[in-house]
N, C-alpha and C. Protein backbone atom coordinates (compact mmCIF):
# COMPACT_ATOMS: atom_id res chain seq x y z
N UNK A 1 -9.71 -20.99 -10.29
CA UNK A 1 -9.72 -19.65 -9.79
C UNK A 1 -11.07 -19.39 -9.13
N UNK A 2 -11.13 -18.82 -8.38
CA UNK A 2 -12.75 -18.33 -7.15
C UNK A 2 -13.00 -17.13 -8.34
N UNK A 3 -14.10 -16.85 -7.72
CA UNK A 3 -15.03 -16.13 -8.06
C UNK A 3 -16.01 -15.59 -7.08
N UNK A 4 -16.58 -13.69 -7.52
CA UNK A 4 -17.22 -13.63 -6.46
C UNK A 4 -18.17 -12.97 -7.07
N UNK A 5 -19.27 -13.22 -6.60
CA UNK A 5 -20.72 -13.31 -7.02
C UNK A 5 -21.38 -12.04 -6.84
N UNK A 6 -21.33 -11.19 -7.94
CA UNK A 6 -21.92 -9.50 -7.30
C UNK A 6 -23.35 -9.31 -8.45
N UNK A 7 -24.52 -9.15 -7.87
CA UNK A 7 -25.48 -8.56 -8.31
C UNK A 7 -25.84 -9.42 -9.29
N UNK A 8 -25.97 -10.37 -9.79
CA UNK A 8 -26.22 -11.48 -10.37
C UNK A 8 -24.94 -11.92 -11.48
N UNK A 9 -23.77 -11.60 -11.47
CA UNK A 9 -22.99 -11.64 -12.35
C UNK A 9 -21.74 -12.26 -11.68
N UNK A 10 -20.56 -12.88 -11.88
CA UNK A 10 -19.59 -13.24 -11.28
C UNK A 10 -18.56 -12.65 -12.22
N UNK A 11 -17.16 -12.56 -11.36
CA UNK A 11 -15.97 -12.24 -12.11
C UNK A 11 -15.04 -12.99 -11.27
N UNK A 12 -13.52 -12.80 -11.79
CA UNK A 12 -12.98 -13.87 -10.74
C UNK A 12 -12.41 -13.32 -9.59
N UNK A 13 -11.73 -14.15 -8.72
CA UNK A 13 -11.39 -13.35 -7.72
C UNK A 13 -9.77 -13.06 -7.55
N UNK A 14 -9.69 -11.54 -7.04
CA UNK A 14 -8.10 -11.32 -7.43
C UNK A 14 -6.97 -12.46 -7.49
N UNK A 15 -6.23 -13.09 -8.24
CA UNK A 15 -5.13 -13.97 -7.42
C UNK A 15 -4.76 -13.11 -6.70
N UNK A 16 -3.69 -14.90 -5.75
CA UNK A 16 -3.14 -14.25 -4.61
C UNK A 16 -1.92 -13.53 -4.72
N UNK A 17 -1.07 -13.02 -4.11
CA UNK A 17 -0.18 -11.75 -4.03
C UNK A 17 1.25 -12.80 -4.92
N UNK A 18 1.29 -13.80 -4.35
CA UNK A 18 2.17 -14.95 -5.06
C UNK A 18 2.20 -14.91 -6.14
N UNK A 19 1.02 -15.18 -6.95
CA UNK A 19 1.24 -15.33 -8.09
C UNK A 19 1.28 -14.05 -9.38
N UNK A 20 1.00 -13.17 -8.39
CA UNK A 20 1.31 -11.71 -8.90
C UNK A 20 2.45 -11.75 -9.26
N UNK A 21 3.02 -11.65 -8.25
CA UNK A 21 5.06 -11.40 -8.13
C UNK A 21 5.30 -11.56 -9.68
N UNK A 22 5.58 -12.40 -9.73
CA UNK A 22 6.34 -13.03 -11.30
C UNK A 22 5.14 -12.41 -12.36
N UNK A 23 3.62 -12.93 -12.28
CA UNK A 23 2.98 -12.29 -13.70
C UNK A 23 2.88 -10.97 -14.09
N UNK A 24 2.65 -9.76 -12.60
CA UNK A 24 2.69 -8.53 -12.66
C UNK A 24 4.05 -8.06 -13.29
N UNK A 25 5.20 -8.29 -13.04
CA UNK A 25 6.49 -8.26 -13.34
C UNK A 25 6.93 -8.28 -14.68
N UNK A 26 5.57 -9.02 -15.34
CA UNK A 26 6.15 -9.46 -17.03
C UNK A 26 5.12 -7.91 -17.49
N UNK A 27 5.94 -7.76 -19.13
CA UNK A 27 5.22 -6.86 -19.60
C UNK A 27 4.06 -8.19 -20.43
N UNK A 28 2.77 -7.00 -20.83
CA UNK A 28 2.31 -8.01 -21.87
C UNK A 28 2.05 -7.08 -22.82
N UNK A 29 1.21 -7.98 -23.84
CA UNK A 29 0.87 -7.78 -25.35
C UNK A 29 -0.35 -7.25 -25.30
N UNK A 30 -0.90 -6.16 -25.39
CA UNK A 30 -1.96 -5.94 -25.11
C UNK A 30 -2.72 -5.14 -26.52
N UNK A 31 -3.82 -5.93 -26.69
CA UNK A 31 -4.81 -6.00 -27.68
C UNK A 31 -5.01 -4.26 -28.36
N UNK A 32 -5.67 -3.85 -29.22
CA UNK A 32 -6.34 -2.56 -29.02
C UNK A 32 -7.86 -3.03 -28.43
N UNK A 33 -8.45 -4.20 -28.34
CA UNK A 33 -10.00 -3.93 -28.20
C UNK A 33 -9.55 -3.95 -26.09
N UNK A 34 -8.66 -4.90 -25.90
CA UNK A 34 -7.97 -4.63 -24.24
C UNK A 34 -7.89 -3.16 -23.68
N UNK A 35 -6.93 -3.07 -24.88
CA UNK A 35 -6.26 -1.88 -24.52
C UNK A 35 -7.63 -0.64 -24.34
N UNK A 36 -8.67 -0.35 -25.87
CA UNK A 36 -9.38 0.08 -24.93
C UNK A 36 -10.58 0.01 -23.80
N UNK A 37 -10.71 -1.35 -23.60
CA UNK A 37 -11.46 -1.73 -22.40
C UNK A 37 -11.05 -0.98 -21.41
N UNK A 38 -9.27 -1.29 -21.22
CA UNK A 38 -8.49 -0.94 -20.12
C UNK A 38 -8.82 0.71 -19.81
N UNK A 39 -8.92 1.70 -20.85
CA UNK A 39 -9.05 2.89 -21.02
C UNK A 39 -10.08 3.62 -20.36
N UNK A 40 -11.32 2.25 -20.98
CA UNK A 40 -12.72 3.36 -19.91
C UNK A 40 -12.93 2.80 -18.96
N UNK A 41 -12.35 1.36 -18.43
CA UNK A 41 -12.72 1.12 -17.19
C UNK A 41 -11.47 1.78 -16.36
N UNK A 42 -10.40 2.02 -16.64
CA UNK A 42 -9.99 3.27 -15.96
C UNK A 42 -10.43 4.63 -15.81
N UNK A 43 -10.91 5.60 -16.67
CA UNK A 43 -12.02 6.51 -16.40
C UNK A 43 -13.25 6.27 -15.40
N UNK A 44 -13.62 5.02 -16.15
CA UNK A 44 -14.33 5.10 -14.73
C UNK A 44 -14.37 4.88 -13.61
N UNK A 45 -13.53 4.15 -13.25
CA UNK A 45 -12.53 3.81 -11.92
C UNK A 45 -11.95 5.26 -11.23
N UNK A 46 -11.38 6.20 -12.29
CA UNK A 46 -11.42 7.59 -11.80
C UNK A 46 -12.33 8.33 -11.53
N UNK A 47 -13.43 8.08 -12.36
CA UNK A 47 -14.43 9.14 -12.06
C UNK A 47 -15.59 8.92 -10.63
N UNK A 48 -15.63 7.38 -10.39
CA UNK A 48 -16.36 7.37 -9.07
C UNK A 48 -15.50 7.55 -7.86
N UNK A 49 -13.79 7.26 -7.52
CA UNK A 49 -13.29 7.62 -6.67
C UNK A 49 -12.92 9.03 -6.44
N UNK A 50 -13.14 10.09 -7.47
CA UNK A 50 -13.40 11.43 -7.49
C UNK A 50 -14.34 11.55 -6.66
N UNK A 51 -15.48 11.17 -7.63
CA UNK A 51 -17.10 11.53 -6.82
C UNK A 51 -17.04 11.31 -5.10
N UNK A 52 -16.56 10.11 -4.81
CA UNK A 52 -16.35 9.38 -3.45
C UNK A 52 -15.42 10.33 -2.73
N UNK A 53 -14.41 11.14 -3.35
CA UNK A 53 -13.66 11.65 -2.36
C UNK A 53 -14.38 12.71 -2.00
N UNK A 54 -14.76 13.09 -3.40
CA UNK A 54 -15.56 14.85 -3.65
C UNK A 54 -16.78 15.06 -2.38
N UNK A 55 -17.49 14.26 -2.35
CA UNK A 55 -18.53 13.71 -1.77
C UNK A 55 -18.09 13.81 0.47
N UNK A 56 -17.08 13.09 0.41
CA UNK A 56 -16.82 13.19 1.33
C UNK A 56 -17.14 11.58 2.21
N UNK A 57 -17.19 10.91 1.39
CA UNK A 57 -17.87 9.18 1.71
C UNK A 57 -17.07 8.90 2.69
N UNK A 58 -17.67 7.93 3.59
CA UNK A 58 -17.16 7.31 4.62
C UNK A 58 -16.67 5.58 4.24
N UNK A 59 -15.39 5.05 4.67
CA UNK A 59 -15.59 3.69 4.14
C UNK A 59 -16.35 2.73 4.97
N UNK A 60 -17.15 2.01 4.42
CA UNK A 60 -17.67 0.90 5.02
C UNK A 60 -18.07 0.07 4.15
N UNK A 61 -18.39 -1.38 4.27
CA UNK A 61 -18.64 -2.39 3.78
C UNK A 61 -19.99 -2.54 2.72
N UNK A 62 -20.83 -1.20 3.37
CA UNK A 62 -22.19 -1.63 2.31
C UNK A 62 -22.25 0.00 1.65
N UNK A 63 -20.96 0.31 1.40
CA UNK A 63 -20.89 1.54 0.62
C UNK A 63 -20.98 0.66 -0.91
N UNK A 64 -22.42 1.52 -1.65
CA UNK A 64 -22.33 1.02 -3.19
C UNK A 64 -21.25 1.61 -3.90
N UNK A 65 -20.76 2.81 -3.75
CA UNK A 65 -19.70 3.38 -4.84
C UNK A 65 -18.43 2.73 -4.34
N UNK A 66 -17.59 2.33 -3.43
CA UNK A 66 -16.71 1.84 -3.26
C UNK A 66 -16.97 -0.05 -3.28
N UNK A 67 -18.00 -0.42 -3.78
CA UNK A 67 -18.41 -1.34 -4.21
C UNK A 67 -18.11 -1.66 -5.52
N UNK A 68 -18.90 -0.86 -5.89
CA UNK A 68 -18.19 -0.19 -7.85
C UNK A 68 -17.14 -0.11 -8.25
N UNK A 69 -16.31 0.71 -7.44
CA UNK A 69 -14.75 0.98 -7.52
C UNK A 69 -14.31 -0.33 -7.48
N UNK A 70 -14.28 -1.13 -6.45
CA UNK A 70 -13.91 -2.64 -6.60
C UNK A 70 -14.24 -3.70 -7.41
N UNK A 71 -15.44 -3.34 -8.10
CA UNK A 71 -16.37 -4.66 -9.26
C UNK A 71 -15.41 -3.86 -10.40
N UNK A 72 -15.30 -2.35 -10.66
CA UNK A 72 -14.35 -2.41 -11.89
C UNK A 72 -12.88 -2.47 -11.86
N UNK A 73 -12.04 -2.38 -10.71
CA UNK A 73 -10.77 -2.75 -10.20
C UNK A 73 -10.51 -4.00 -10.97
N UNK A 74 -11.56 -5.23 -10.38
CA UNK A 74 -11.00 -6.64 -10.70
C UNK A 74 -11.35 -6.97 -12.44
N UNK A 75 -12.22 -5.78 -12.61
CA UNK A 75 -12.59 -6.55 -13.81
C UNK A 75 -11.25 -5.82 -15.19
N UNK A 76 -10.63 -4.34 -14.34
CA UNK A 76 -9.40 -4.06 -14.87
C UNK A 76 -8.47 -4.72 -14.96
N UNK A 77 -8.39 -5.63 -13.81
CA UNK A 77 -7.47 -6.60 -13.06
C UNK A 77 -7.37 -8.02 -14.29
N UNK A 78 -8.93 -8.33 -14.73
CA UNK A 78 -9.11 -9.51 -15.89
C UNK A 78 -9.12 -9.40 -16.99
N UNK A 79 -9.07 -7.94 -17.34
CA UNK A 79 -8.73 -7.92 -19.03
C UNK A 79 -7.00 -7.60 -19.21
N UNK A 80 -6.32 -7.00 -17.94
CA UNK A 80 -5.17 -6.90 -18.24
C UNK A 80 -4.64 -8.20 -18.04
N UNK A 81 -4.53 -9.45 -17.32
CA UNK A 81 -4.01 -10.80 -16.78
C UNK A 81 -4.31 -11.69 -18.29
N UNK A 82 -5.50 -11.08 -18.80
CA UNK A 82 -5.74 -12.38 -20.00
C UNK A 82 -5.17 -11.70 -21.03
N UNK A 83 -4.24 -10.63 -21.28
CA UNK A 83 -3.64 -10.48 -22.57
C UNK A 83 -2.08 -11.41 -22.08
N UNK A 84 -1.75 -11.79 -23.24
CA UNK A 84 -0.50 -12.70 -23.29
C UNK A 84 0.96 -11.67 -22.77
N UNK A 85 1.71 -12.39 -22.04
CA UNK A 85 2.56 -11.95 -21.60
C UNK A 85 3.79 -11.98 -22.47
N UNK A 86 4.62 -10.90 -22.57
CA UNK A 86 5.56 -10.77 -23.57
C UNK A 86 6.71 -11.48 -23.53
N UNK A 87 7.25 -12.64 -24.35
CA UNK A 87 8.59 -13.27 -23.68
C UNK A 87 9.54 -12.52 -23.44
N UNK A 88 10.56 -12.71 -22.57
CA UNK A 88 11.83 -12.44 -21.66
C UNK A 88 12.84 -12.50 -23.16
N UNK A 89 14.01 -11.46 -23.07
CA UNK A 89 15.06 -11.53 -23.83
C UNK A 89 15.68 -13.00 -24.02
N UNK A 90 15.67 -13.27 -22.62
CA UNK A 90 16.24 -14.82 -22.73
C UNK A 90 15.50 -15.89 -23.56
N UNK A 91 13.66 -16.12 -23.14
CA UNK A 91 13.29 -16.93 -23.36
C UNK A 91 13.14 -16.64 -25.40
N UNK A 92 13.34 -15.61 -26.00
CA UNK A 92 13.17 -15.28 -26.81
C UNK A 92 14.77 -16.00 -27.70
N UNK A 93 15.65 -15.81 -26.77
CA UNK A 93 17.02 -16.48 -27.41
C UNK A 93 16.89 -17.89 -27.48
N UNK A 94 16.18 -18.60 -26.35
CA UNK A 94 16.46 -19.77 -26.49
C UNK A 94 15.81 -20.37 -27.39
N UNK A 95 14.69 -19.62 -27.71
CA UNK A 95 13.65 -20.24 -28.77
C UNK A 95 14.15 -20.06 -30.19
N UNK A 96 14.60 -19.07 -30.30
CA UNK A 96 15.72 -18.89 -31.46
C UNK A 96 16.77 -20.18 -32.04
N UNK A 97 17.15 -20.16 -30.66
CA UNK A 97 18.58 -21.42 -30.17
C UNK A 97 18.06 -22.89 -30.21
N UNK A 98 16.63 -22.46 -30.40
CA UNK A 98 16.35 -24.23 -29.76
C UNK A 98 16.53 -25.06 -28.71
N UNK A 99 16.44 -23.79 -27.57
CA UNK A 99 17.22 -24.32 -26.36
C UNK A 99 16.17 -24.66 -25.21
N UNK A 100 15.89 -25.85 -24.50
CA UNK A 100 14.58 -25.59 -23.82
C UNK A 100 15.01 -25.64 -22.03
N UNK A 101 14.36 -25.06 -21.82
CA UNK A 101 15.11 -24.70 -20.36
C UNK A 101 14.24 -25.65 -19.37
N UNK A 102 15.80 -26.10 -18.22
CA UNK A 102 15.71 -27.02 -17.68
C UNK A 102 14.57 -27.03 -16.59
C-alpha cells in the first residue's frame, strides 16, 4: 500500500476505488477503542469543514485547513478498513457446513 508523507509523519494512501467496491460494501466489527477514534476524528473532521465554510475559504492546494480535513479523512479512512469485516450470511453457513467455496 503507498503512503503519503505529511509533516513528518506518514499514513497510507486511500485504496483505489476497486478495491473499495466489495470492502466498503461489507459491514464490519468495529472495536469500542475504533469506534471511539472514529467518533472524534469525525468531530473533528466536522468542526474544521464548518470553520472552512464559516470562514468563507477558497480551495486551493496549499490551503492548511483543507489539508487537515484530508490528513483526518484518511486517517478515518484507516481505523475504519483495519477493523475486521463481518462475514456474509452465506460465508457464515458454509463455515457451519464445512463447506469451502470454490
Amino acid at each position: 500500500m503507498a503512503t503519503i508523507a505529511t509533516h513528518g509523519f506518514s499514513i497510507p494512501a486511500p485504496p483505489s476505488a476497486a478495491s473499495l467496491t466489495r470492502s466498503a460494501a461489507r459491514r464490519r466489527r468495529i472495536t469500542p477503542q475504533a469506534g471511539h477514534a472514529l467518533e472524534i476524528l469525525g468531530h473533528a473532521i466536522e468542526y474544521l469543514t464548518d470553520e472552512f465554510v464559516h470562514h468563507g475559504s477558497s480551495f486551493s492546494a496549499e490551503n492548511d485547513q483543507l489539508a487537515a480535513v484530508q490528513l483526518l479523512m484518511a486517517l478515518n479512512r484507516q481505523v475504519y478498513f483495519e477493523c475486521p469485516e463481518v462475514p456474509t450470511f452465506a460465508e457464515r453457513c458454509r463455515a457451519l457446513l464445512h463447506i469451502h467455496a470454490a
